[in-house]
Protein backbone atom coordinates (compact mmCIF):
# COMPACT_ATOMS: atom_id res chain seq x y z
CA UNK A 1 17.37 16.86 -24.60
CA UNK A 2 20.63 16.40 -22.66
CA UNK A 3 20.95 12.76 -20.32
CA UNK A 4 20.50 15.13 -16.84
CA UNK A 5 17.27 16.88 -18.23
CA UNK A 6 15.87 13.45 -19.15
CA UNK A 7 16.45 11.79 -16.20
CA UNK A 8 15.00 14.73 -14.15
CA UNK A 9 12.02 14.11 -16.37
CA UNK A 10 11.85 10.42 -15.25
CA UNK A 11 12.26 11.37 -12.03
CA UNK A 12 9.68 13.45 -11.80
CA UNK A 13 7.16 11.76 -13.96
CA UNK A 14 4.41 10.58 -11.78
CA UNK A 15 4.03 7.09 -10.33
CA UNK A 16 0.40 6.99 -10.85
CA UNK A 17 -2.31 9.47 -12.49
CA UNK A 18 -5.88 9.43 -12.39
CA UNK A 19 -8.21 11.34 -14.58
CA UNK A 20 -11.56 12.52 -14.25
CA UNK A 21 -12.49 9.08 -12.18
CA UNK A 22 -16.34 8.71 -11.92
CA UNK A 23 -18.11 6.35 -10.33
CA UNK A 24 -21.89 5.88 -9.55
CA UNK A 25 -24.21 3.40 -7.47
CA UNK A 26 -27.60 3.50 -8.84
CA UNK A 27 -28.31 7.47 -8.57
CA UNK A 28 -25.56 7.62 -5.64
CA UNK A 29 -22.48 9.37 -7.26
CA UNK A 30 -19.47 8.18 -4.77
CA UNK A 31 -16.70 9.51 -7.21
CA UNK A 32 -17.39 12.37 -9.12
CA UNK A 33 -15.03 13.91 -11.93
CA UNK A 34 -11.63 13.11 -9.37
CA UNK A 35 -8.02 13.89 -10.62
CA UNK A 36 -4.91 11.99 -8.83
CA UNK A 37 -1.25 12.41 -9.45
CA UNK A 38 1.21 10.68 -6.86
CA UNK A 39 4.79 11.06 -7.72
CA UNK A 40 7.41 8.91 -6.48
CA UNK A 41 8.02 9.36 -2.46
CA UNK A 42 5.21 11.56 -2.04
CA UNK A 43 2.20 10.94 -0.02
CA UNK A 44 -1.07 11.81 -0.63
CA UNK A 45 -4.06 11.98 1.60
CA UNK A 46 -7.46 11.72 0.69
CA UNK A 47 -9.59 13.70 3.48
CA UNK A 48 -13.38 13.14 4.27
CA UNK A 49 -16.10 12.00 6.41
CA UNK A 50 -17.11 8.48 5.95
CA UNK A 51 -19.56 8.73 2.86
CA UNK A 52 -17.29 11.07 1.24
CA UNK A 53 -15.83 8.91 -1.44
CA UNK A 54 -12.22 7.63 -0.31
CA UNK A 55 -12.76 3.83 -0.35
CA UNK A 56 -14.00 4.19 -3.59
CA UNK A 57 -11.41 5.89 -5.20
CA UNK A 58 -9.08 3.40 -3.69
CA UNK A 59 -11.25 0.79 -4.87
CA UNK A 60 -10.78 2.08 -8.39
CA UNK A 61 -6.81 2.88 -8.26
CA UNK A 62 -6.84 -0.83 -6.84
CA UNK A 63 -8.71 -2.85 -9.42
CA UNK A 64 -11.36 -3.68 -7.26
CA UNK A 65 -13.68 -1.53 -8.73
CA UNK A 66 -14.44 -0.77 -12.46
CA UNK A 67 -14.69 2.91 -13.01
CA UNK A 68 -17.82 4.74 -14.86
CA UNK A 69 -15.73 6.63 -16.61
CA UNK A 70 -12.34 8.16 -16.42
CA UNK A 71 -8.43 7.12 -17.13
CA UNK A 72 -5.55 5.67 -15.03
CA UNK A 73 -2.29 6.03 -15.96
CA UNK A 74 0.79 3.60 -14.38
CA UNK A 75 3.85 5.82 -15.03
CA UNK A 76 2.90 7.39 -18.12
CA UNK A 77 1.39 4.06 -19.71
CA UNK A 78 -2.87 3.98 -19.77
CA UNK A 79 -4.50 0.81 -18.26
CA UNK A 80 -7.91 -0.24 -17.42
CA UNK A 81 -7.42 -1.56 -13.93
CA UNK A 82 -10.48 -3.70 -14.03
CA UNK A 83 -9.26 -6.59 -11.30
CA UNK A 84 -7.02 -6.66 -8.41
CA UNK A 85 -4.34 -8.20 -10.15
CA UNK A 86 -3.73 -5.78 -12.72
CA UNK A 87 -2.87 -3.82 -9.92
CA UNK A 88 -0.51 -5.49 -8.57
CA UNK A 89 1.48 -6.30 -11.64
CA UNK A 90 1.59 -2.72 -12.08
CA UNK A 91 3.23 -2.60 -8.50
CA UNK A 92 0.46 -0.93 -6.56
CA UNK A 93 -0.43 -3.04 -3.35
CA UNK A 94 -3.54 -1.88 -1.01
CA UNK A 95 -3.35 -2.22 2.68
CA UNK A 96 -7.23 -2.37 3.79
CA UNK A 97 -8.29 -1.32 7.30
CA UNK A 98 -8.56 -4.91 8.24
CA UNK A 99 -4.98 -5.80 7.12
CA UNK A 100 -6.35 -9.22 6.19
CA UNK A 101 -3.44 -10.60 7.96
CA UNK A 102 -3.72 -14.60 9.29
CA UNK A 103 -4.13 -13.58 13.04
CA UNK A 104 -2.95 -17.19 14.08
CA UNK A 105 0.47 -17.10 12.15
CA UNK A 106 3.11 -15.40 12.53
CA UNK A 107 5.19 -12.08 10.65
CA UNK A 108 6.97 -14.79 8.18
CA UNK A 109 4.28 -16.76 7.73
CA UNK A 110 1.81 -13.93 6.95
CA UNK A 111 4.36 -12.35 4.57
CA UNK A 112 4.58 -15.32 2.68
CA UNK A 113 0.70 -16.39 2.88
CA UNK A 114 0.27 -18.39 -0.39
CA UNK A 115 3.28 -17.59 -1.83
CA UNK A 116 5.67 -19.66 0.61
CA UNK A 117 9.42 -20.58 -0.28
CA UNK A 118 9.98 -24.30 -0.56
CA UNK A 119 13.37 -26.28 -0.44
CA UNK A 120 14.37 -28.34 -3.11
CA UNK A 121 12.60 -31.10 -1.65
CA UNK A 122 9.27 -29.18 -1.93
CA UNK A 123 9.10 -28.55 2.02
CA UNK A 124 8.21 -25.26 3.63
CA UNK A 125 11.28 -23.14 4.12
CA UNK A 126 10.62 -21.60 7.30
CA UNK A 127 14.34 -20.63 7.84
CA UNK A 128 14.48 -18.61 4.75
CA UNK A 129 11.39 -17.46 5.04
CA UNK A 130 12.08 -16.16 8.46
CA UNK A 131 15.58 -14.72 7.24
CA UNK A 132 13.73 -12.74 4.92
CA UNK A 133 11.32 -11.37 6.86
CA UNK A 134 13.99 -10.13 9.44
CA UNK A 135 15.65 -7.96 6.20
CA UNK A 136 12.79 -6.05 5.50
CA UNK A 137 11.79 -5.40 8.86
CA UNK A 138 15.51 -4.21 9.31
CA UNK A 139 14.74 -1.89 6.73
CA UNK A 140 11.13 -0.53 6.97
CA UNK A 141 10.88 -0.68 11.18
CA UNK A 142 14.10 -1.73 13.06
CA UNK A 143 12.18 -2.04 16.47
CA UNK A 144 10.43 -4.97 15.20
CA UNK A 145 11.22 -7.86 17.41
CA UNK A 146 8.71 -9.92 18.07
CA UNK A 147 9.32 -12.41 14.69
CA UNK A 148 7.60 -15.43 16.43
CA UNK A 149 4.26 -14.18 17.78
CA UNK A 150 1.25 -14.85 16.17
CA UNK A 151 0.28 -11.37 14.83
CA UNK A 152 -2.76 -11.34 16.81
CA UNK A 153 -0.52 -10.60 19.83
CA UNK A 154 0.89 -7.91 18.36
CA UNK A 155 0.24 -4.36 18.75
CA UNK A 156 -1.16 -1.97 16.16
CA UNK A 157 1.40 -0.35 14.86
CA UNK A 158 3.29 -3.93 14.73
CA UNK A 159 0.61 -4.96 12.49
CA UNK A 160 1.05 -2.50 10.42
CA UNK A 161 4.37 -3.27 9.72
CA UNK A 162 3.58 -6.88 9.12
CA UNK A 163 1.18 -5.82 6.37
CA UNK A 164 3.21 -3.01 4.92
CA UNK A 165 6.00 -5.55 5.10
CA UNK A 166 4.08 -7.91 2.70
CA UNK A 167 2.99 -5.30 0.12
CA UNK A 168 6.74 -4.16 -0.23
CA UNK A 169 8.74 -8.05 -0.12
CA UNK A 170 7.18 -7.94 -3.88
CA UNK A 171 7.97 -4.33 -5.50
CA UNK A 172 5.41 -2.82 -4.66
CA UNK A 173 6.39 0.93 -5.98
CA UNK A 174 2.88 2.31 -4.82
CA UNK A 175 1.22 1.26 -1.56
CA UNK A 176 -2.50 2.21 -0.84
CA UNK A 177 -3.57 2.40 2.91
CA UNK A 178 -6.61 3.05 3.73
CA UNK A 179 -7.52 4.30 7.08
CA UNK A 180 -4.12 3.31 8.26
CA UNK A 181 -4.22 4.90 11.69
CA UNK A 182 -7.97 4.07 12.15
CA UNK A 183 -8.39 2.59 16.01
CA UNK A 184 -4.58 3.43 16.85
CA UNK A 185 -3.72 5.52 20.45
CA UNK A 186 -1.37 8.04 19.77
CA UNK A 187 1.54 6.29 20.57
CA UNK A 188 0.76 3.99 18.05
CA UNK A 189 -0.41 6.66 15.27
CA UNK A 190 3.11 8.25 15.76
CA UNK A 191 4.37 4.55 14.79
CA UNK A 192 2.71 4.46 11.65
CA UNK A 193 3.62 7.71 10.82
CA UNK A 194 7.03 7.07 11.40
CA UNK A 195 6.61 3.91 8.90
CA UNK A 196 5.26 6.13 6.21
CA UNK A 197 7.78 8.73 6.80
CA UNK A 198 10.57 5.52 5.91
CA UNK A 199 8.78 4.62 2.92
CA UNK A 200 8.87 7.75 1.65
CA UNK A 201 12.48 8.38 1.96
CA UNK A 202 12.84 5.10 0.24
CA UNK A 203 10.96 6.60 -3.10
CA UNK A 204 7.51 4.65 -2.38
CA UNK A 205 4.64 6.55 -3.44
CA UNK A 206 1.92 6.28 -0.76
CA UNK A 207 -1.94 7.13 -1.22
CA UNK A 208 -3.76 7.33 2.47
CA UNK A 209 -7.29 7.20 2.80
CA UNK A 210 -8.34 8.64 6.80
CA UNK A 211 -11.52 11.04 8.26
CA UNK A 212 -8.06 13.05 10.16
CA UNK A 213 -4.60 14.02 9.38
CA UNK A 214 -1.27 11.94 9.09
CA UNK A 215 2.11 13.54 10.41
CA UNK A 216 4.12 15.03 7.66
């Protein structure tokens, strides 16, 4: 195999596959038989009616969920993502409907929500912290100004980028959003749809959970 064939073959090996993922409540089969492949800067929506399945089989790519039975595979390598964590060693972060962002704090602070930088002297380092944060919103949503709001005063599609923001400041190579336009005014959809748009040109694979469509 020559060096360009095998590094077209790396390129094009999938981020994440999921094999015939079931998963059952009692006698209520929520994920039946379900096959996943998400290659790097792709994005891949899972369509439904609420009911139909989609949290679950988010719940299962993120570790919050056991599965039945079934296989995940983290580019190439099995693993049995049993616990949120193992996900996101792997480098798959989940963005949840809620966001589960501090609404009292603001972008730096919520980026950085139990995993703060200190000086040497063991203080918060709100400077850096704040330096940071202004980077990577350079990079993922340039129109992001508003750095010393809490995020509760921020719009939707700011929030977004707040959470988005976190998942990515730690190499995250796979981000899972579910329902990420859910509430959102069109204005505001196009805004998210823009941000996915960025993190696919960037190489991030993206999994999107919604009852409608996301722009291409």
């Amino acid at each position: 195999m020559s060096a360009s064939t095998s590094a077209s073959a790396i390129a094009s090996q999938p981020l994440v596959e999921m094999r015939g993922m079931t998963k059952a409540f009692g006698g209520v089969v929520a994920v039946d038989q379900v096959d996943l492949s998400l290659r790097p800067g792709e994005v891949v929506g899972l369509l439904g009616h609420n009911g139909a399945g989609k949290s679950t089989l988010i719940k299962l790519l993120s570790g919050a969920l056991k599965a039945d039975s079934g296989e995940i595979r983290v580019q190439g390598q099995p693993i049995v993502m049993d616990n949120p964590r193992k996900a996101k060693d792997a480098g798959i972060e989940t963005i949840y409907q809620n966001l589960a962002l501090a609404e009292n704090l603001d972008a730096a602070a919520n980026l950085f929500l139990g995993r703060e930088i200190l000086t040497r002297f063991g203080f918060l380092d709100e400077v850096a912290m704040e330096n940071e944060t202004r980077k990577l919103m350079k990079r993922i949503n340039p129109n992001f100004t508003n750095f010393v709001q809490p995020v509760h005063q921020l719009s939707g599609g700011q929030r977004q980028s707040v959470a988005i923001a976190r998942a990515l400041y730690f190499d995250a190579k796979v981000l899972i959003m579910d329902e990420p336009t859910a509430a959102l005014g069109p204005q505001e959809t196009e805004q998210v749809s823009e941000l996915i748009r960025s993190l696919k040109r960037e190489g991030i694979g993206i999994v999107a959970a919604h009852p409608r469509g996301l722009g291409p």
